[in-house]
C-alpha atoms as a PDB file:
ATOM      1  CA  UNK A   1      37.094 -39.069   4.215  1.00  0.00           C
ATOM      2  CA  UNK A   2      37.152 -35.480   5.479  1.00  0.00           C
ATOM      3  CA  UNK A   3      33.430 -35.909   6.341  1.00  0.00           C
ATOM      4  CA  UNK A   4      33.683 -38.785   8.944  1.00  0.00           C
ATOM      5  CA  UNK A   5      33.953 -36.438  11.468  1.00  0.00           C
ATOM      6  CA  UNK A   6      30.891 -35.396  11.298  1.00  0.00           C
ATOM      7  CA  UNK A   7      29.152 -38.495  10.012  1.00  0.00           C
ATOM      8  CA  UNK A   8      30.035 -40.057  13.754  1.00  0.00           C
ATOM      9  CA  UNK A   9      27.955 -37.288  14.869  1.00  0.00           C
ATOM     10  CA  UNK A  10      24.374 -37.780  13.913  1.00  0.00           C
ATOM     11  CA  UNK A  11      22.763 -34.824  15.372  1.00  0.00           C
ATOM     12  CA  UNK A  12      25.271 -32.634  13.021  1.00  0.00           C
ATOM     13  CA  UNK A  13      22.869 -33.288  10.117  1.00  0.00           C
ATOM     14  CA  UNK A  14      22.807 -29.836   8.798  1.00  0.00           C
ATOM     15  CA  UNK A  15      26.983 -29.266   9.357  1.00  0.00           C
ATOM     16  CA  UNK A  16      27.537 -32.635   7.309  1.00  0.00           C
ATOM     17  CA  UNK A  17      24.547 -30.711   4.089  1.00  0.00           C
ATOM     18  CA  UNK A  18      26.543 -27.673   4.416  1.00  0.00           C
ATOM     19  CA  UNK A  19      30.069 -29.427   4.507  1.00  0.00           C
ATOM     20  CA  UNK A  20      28.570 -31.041   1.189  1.00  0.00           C
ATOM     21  CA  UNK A  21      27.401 -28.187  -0.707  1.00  0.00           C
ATOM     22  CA  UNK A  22      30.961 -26.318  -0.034  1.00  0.00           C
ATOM     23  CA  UNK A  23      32.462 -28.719  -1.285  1.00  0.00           C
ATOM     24  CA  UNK A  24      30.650 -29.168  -4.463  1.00  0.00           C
ATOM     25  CA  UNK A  25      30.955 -25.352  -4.783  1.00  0.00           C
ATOM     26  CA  UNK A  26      34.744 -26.059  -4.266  1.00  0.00           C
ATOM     27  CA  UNK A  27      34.723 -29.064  -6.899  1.00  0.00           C
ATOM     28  CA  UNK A  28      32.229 -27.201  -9.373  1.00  0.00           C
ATOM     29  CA  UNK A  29      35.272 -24.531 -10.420  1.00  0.00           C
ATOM     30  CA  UNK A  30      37.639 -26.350 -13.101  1.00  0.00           C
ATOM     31  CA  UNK A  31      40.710 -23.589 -12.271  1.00  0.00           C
ATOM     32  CA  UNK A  32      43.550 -24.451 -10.673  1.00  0.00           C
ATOM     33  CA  UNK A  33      46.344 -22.887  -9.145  1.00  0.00           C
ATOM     34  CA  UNK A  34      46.634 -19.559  -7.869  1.00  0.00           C
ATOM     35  CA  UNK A  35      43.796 -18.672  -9.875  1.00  0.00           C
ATOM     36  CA  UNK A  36      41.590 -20.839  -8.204  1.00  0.00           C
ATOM     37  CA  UNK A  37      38.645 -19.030  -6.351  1.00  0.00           C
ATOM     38  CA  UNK A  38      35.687 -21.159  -6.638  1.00  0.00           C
ATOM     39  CA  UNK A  39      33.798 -19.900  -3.504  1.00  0.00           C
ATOM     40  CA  UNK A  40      33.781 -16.423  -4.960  1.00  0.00           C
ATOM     41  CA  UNK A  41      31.654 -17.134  -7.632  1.00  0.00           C
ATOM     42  CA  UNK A  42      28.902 -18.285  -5.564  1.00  0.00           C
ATOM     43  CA  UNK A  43      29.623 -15.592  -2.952  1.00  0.00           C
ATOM     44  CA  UNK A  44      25.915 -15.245  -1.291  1.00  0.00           C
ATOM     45  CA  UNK A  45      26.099 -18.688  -1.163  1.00  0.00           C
ATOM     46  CA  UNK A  46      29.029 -19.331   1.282  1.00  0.00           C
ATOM     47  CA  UNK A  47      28.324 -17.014   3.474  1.00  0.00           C
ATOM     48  CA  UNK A  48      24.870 -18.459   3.849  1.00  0.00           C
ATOM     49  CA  UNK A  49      26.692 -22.336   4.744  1.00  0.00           C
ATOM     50  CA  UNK A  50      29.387 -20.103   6.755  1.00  0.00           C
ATOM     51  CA  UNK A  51      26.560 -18.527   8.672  1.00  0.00           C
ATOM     52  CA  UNK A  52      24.554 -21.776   9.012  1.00  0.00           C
ATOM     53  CA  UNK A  53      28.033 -23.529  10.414  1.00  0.00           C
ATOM     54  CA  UNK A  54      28.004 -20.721  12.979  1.00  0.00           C
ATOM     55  CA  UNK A  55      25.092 -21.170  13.890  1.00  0.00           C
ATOM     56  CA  UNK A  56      25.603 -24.992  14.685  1.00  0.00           C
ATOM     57  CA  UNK A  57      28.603 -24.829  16.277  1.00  0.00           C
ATOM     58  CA  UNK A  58      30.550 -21.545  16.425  1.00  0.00           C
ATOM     59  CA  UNK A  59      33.632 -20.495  15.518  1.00  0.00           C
ATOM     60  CA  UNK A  60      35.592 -23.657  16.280  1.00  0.00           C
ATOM     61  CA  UNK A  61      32.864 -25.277  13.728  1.00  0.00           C
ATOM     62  CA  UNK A  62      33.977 -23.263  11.040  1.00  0.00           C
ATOM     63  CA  UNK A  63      37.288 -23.231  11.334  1.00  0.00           C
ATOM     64  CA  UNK A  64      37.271 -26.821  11.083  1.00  0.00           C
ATOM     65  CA  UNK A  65      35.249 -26.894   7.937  1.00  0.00           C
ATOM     66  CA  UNK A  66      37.409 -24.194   6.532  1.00  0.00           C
ATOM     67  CA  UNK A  67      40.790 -26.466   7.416  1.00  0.00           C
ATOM     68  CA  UNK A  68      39.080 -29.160   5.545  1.00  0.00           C
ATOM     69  CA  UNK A  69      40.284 -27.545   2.046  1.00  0.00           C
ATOM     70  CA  UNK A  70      43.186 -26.618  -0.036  1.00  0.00           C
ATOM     71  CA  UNK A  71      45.353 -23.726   1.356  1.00  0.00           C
ATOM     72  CA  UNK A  72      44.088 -21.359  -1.415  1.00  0.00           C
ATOM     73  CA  UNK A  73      40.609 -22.317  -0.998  1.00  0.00           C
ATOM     74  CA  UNK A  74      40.652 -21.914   2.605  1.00  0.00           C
ATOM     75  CA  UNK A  75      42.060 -18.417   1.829  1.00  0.00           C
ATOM     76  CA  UNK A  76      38.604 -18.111  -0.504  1.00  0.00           C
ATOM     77  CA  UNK A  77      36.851 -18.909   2.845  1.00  0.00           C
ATOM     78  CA  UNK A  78      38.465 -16.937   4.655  1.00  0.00           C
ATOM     79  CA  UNK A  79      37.991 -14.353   3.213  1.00  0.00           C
ATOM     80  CA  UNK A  80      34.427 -14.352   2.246  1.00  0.00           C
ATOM     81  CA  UNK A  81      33.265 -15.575   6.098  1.00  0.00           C
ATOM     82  CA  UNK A  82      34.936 -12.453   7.185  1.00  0.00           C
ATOM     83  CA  UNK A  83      32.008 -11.040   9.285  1.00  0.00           C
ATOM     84  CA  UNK A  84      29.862 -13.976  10.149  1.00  0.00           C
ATOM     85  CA  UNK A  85      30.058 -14.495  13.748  1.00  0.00           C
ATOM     86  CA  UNK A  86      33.304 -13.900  15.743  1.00  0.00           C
ATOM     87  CA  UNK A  87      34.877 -14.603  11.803  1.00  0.00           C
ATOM     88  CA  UNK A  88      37.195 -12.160  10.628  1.00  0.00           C
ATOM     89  CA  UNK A  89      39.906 -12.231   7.613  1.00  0.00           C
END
């Protein structure tokens, strides 16, 4: 669901692979909770998709994407974007 956006948007190609692989990056960490921090472990990683995002659409790009997950996962994002483009935590 959260990726019909995008999929109604065929030239976004690269937003909807990059949407995908943060979310299996989100879905790939079995904590939950508080202690939940799944982009952190594959730190290089999500910069590189928050970069790419950037790059395809800006800052209003990845704010959507990051508003797409769980409060503390967004707070993962959030912090860990912190830099790319006009990004900061």
């Amino acid at each position: 669901k959260r990726l019909d956006e995008l999929n109604a948007l065929p030239h976004l190609g690269a937003a909807r692979t990059a949407m995908r692989d943060l979310f299996e990056i989100a879905a790939s960490d079995p904590d939950t909770g508080f202690e939940r921090n799944p982009f952190s472990k594959q730190e290089q990683r999500t910069r590189e998709l928050g970069a790419l995002l950037h790059a395809l659409g800006g800052f209003n790009l990845m704010s959507w994407a990051c508003n797409q997950f769980e409060p503390n996962d967004r707070s993962n994002l959030d912090r860990l974007w912190d830099g790319v483009g006009r990004w900061r935590w």
